[in-house]
C-alpha atoms as a PDB file:
ATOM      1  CA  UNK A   1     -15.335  14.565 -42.309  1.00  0.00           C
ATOM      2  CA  UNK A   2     -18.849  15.939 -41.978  1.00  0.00           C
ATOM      3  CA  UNK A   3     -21.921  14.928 -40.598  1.00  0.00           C
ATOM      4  CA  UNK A   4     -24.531  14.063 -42.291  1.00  0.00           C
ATOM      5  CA  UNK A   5     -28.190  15.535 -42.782  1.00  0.00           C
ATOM      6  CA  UNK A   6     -31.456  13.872 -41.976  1.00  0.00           C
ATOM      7  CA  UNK A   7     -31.788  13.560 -45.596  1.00  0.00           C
ATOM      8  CA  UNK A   8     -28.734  11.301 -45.986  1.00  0.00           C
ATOM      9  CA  UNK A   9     -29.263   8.788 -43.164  1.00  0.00           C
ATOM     10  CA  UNK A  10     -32.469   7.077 -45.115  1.00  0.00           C
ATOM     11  CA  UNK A  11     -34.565   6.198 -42.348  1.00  0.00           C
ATOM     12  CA  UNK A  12     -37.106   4.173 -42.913  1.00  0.00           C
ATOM     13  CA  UNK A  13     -41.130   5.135 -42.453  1.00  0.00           C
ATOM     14  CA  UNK A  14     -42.982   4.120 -39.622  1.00  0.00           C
ATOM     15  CA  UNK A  15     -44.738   1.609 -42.615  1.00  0.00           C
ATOM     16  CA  UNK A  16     -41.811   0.726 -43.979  1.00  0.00           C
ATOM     17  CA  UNK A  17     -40.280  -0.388 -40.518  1.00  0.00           C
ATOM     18  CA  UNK A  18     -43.107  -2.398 -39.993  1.00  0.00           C
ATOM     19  CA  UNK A  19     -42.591  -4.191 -43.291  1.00  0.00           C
ATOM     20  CA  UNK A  20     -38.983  -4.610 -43.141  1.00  0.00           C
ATOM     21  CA  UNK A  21     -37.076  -7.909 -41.750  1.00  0.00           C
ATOM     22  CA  UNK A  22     -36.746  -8.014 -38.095  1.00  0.00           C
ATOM     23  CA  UNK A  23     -33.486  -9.480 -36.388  1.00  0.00           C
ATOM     24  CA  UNK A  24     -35.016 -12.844 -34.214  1.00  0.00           C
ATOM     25  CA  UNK A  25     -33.845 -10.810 -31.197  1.00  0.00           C
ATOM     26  CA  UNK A  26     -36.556 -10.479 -28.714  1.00  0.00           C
ATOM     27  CA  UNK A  27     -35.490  -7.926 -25.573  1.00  0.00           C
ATOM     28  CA  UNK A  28     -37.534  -8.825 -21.971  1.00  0.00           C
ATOM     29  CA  UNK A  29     -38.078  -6.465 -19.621  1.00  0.00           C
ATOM     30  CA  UNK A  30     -38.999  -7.588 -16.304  1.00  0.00           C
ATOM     31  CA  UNK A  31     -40.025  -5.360 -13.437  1.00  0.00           C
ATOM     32  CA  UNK A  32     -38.369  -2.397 -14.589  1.00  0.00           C
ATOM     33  CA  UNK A  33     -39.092   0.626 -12.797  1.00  0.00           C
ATOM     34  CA  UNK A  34     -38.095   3.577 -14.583  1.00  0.00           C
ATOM     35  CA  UNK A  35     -40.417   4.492 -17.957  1.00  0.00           C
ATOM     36  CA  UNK A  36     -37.183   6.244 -19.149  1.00  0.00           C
ATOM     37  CA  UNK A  37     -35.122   2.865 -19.500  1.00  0.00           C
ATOM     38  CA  UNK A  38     -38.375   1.248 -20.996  1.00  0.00           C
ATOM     39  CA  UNK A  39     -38.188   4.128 -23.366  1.00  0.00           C
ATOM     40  CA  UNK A  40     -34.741   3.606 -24.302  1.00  0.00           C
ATOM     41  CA  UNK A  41     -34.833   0.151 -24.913  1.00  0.00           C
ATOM     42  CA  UNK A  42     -37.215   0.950 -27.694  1.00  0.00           C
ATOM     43  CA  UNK A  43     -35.197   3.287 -28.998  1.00  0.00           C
ATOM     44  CA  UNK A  44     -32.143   0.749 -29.110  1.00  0.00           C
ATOM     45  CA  UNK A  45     -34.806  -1.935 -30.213  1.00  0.00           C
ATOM     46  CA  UNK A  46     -35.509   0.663 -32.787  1.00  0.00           C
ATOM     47  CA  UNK A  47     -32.288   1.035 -34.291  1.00  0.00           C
ATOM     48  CA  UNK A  48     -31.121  -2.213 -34.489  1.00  0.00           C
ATOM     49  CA  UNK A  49     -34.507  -3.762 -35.853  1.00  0.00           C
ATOM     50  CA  UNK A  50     -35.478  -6.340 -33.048  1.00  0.00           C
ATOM     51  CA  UNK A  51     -38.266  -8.550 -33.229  1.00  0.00           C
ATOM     52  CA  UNK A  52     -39.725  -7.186 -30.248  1.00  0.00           C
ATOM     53  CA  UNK A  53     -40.186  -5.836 -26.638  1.00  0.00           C
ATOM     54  CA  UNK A  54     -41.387  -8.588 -23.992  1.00  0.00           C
ATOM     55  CA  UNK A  55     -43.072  -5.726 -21.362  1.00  0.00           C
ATOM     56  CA  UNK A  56     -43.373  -7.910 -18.134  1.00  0.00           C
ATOM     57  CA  UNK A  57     -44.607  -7.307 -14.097  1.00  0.00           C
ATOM     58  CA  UNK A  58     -44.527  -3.705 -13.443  1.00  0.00           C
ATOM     59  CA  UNK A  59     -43.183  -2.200 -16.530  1.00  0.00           C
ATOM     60  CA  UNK A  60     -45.300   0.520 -17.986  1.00  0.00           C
ATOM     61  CA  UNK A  61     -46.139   0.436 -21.178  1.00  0.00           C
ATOM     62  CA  UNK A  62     -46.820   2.593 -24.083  1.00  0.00           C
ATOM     63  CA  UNK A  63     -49.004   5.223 -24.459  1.00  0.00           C
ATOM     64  CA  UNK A  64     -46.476   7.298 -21.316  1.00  0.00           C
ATOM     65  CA  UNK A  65     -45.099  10.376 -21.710  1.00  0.00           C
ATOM     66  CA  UNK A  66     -41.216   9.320 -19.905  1.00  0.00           C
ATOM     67  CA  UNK A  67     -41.329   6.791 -22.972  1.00  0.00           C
ATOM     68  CA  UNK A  68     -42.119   8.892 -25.561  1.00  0.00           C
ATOM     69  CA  UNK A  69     -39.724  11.038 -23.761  1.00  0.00           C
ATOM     70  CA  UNK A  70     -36.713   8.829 -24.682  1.00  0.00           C
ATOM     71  CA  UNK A  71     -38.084   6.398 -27.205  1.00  0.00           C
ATOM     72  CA  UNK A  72     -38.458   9.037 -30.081  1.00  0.00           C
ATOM     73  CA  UNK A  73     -41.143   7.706 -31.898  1.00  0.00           C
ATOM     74  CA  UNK A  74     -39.871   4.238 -31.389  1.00  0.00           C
ATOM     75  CA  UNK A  75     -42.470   2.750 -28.808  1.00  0.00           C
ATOM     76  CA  UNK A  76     -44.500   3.398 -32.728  1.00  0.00           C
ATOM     77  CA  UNK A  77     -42.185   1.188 -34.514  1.00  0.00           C
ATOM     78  CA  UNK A  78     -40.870  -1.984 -32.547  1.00  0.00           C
ATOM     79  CA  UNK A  79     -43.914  -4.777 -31.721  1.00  0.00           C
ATOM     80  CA  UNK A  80     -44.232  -5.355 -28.086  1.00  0.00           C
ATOM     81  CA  UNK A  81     -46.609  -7.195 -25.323  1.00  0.00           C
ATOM     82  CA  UNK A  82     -47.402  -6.762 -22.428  1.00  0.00           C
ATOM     83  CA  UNK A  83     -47.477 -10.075 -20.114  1.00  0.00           C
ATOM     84  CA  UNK A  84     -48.774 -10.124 -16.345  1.00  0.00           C
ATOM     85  CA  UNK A  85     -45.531 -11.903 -15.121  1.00  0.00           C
ATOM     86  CA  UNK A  86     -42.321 -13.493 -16.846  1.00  0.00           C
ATOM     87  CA  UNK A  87     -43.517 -16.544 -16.549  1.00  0.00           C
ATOM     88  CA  UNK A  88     -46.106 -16.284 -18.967  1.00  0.00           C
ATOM     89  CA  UNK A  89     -44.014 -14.617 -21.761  1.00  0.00           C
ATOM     90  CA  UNK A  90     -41.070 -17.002 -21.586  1.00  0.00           C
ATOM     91  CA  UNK A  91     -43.859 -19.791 -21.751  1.00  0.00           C
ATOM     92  CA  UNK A  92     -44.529 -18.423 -25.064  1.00  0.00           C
ATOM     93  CA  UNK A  93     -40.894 -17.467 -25.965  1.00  0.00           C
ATOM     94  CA  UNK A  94     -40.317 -21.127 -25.507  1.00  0.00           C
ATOM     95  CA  UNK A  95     -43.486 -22.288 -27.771  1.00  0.00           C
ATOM     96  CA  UNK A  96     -42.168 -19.554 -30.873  1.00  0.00           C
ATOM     97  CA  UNK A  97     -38.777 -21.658 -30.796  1.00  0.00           C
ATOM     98  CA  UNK A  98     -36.549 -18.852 -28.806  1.00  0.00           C
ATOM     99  CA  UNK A  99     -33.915 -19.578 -26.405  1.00  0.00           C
ATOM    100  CA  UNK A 100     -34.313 -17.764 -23.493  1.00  0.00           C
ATOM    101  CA  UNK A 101     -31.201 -16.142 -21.477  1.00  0.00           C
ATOM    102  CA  UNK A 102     -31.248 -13.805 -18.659  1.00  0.00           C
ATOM    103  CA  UNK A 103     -28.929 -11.024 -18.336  1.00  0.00           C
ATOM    104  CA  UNK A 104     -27.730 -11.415 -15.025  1.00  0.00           C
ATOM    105  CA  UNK A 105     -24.611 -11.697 -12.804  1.00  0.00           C
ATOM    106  CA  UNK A 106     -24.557 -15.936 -11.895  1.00  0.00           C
ATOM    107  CA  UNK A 107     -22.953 -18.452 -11.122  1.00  0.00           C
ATOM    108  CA  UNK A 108     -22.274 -20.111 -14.225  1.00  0.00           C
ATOM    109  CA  UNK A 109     -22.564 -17.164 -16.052  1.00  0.00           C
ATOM    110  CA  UNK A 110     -21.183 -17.094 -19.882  1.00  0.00           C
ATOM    111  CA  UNK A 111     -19.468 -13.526 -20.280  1.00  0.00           C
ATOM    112  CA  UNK A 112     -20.756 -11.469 -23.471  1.00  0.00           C
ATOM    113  CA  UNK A 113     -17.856 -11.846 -25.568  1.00  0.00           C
ATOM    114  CA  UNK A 114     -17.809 -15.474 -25.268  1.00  0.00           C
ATOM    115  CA  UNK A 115     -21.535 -16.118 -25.830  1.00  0.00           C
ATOM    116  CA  UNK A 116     -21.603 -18.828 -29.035  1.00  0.00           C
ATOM    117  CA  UNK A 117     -24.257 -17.109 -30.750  1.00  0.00           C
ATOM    118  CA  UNK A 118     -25.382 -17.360 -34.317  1.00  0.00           C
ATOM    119  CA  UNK A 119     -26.630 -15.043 -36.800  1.00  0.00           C
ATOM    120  CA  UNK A 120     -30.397 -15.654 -37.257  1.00  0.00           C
ATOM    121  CA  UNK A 121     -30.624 -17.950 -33.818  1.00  0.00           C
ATOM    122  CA  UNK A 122     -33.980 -17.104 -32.302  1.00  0.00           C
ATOM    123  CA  UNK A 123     -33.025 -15.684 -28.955  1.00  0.00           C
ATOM    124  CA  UNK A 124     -34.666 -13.775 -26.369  1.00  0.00           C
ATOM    125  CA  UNK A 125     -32.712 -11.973 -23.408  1.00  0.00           C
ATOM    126  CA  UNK A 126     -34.327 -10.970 -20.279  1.00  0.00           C
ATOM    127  CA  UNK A 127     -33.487  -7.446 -18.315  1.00  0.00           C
ATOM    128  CA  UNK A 128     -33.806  -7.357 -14.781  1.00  0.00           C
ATOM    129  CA  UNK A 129     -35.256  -4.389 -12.216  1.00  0.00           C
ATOM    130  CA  UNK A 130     -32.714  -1.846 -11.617  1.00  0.00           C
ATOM    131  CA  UNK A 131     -31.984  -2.478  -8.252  1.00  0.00           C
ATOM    132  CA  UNK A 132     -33.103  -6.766  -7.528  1.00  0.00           C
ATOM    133  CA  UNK A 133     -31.849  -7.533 -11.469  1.00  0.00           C
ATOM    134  CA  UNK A 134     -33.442 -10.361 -12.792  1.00  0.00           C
ATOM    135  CA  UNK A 135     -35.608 -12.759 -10.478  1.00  0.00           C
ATOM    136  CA  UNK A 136     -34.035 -16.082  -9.149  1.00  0.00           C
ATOM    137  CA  UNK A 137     -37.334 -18.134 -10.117  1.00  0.00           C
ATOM    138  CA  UNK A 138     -37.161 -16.428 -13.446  1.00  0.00           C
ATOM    139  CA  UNK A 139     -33.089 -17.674 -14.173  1.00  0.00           C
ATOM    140  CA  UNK A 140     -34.149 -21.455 -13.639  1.00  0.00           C
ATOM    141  CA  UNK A 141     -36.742 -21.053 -16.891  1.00  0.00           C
ATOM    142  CA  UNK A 142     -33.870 -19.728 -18.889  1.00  0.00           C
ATOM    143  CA  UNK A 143     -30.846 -21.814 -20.941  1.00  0.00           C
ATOM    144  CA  UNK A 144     -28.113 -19.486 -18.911  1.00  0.00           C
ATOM    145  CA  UNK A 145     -26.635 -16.331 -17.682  1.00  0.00           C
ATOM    146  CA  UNK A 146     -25.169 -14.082 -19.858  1.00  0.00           C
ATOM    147  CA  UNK A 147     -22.581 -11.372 -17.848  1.00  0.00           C
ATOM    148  CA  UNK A 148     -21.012  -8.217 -19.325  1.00  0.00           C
ATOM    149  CA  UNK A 149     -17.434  -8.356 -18.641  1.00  0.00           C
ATOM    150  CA  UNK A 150     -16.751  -5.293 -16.135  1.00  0.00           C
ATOM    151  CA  UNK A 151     -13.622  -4.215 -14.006  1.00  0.00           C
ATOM    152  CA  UNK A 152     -14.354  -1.465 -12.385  1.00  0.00           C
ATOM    153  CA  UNK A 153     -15.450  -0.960  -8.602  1.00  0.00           C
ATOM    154  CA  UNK A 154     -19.691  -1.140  -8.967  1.00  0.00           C
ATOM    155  CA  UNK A 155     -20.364  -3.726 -11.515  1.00  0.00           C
ATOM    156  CA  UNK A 156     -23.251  -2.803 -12.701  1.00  0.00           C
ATOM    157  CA  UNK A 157     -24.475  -0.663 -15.449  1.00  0.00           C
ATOM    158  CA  UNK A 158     -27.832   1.112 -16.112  1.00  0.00           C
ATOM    159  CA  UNK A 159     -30.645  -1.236 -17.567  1.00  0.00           C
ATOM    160  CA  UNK A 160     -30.782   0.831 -20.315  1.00  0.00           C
ATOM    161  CA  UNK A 161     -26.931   0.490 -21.194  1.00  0.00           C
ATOM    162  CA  UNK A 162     -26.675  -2.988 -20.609  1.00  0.00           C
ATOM    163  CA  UNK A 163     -29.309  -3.204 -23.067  1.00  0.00           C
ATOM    164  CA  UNK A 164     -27.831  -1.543 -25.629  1.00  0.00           C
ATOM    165  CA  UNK A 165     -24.199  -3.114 -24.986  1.00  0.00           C
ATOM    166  CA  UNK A 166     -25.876  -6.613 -24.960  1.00  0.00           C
ATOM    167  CA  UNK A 167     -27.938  -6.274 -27.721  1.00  0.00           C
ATOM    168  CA  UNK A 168     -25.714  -4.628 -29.856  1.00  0.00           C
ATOM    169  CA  UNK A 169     -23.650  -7.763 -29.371  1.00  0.00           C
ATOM    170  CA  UNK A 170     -26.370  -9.964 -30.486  1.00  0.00           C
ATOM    171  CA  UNK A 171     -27.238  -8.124 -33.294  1.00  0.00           C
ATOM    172  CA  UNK A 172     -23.685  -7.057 -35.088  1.00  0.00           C
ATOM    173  CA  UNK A 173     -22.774 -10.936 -36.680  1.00  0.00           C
END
């Protein structure tokens, strides 16, 4: 085995990532606090050629150095917005034909490996703060919960892993 050079991996351009066909994944991130996990969710929006960032509340935005920091270049390539509140991008979510699920710990919850999700469904999926998760008034707007199985004592994960673990999920069909 041996790894391979930047030459070999073929990444795209900056242009050509622009041009290329997006997955109809659209990643929401509501009232996140750290610039680092915005930054990271780029970066994992990045490489698995989402649609697009949703950048809602309190979230900073791009141009910051903590997500350039983490993002690599990537707060460049993926689209995002920036919306005042939730409210107003799931209004639109809705109105672009996306379902809309919030990645959250519920009652009713449907656990990530059971999610019935198709290829090429238009789906967003909605992020909470770090320490509240995702806001109560913001569930009722969505279609469901979706939970990441875990077993171990906290049951949580980092914003910017549960990103990645969800989202990965969404995108490997």
């Amino acid at each position: 085995m041996r790894k391979l050079n930047m030459d070999e991996l073929n990444r795209l351009t900056v242009a050509e990532f622009k041009q290329s066909k997006k997955i109809p994944v659209i990643a929401v991130l509501e009232n996140i606090r750290s610039a680092y996990n915005v930054g990271s969710v780029f970066r994992t929006a990045d490489a698995f050629l989402l649609e697009a960032i949703y950048i809602c509340g309190y979230t900073c935005t791009p141009p910051h150095k903590e997500i350039k920091k983490t993002a690599l270049g990537a707060e460049d390539t993926v689209a995002w917005k920036h919306f005042k509140n939730t409210n107003l991008a799931i209004h639109e979510l809705h109105e672009l034909g996306y379902t809309v699920y919030a990645v959250e710990q519920a009652e009713g919850s449907t656990l990530l490996n059971k999610v019935d999700y198709k290829t090429g469904d238009k789906v967003a999926v909605i992020f909470g703060n770090e320490v509240t998760g995702v806001e109560q008034s913001t569930i009722k707007q969505c279609a469901g919960c979706i939970e990441i199985p875990q077993a171990g004592m906290k049951h949580s994960l980092n914003i910017a892993t549960a990103a990645g673990v969800v989202l990965w999920e969404l995108v490997r069909g």
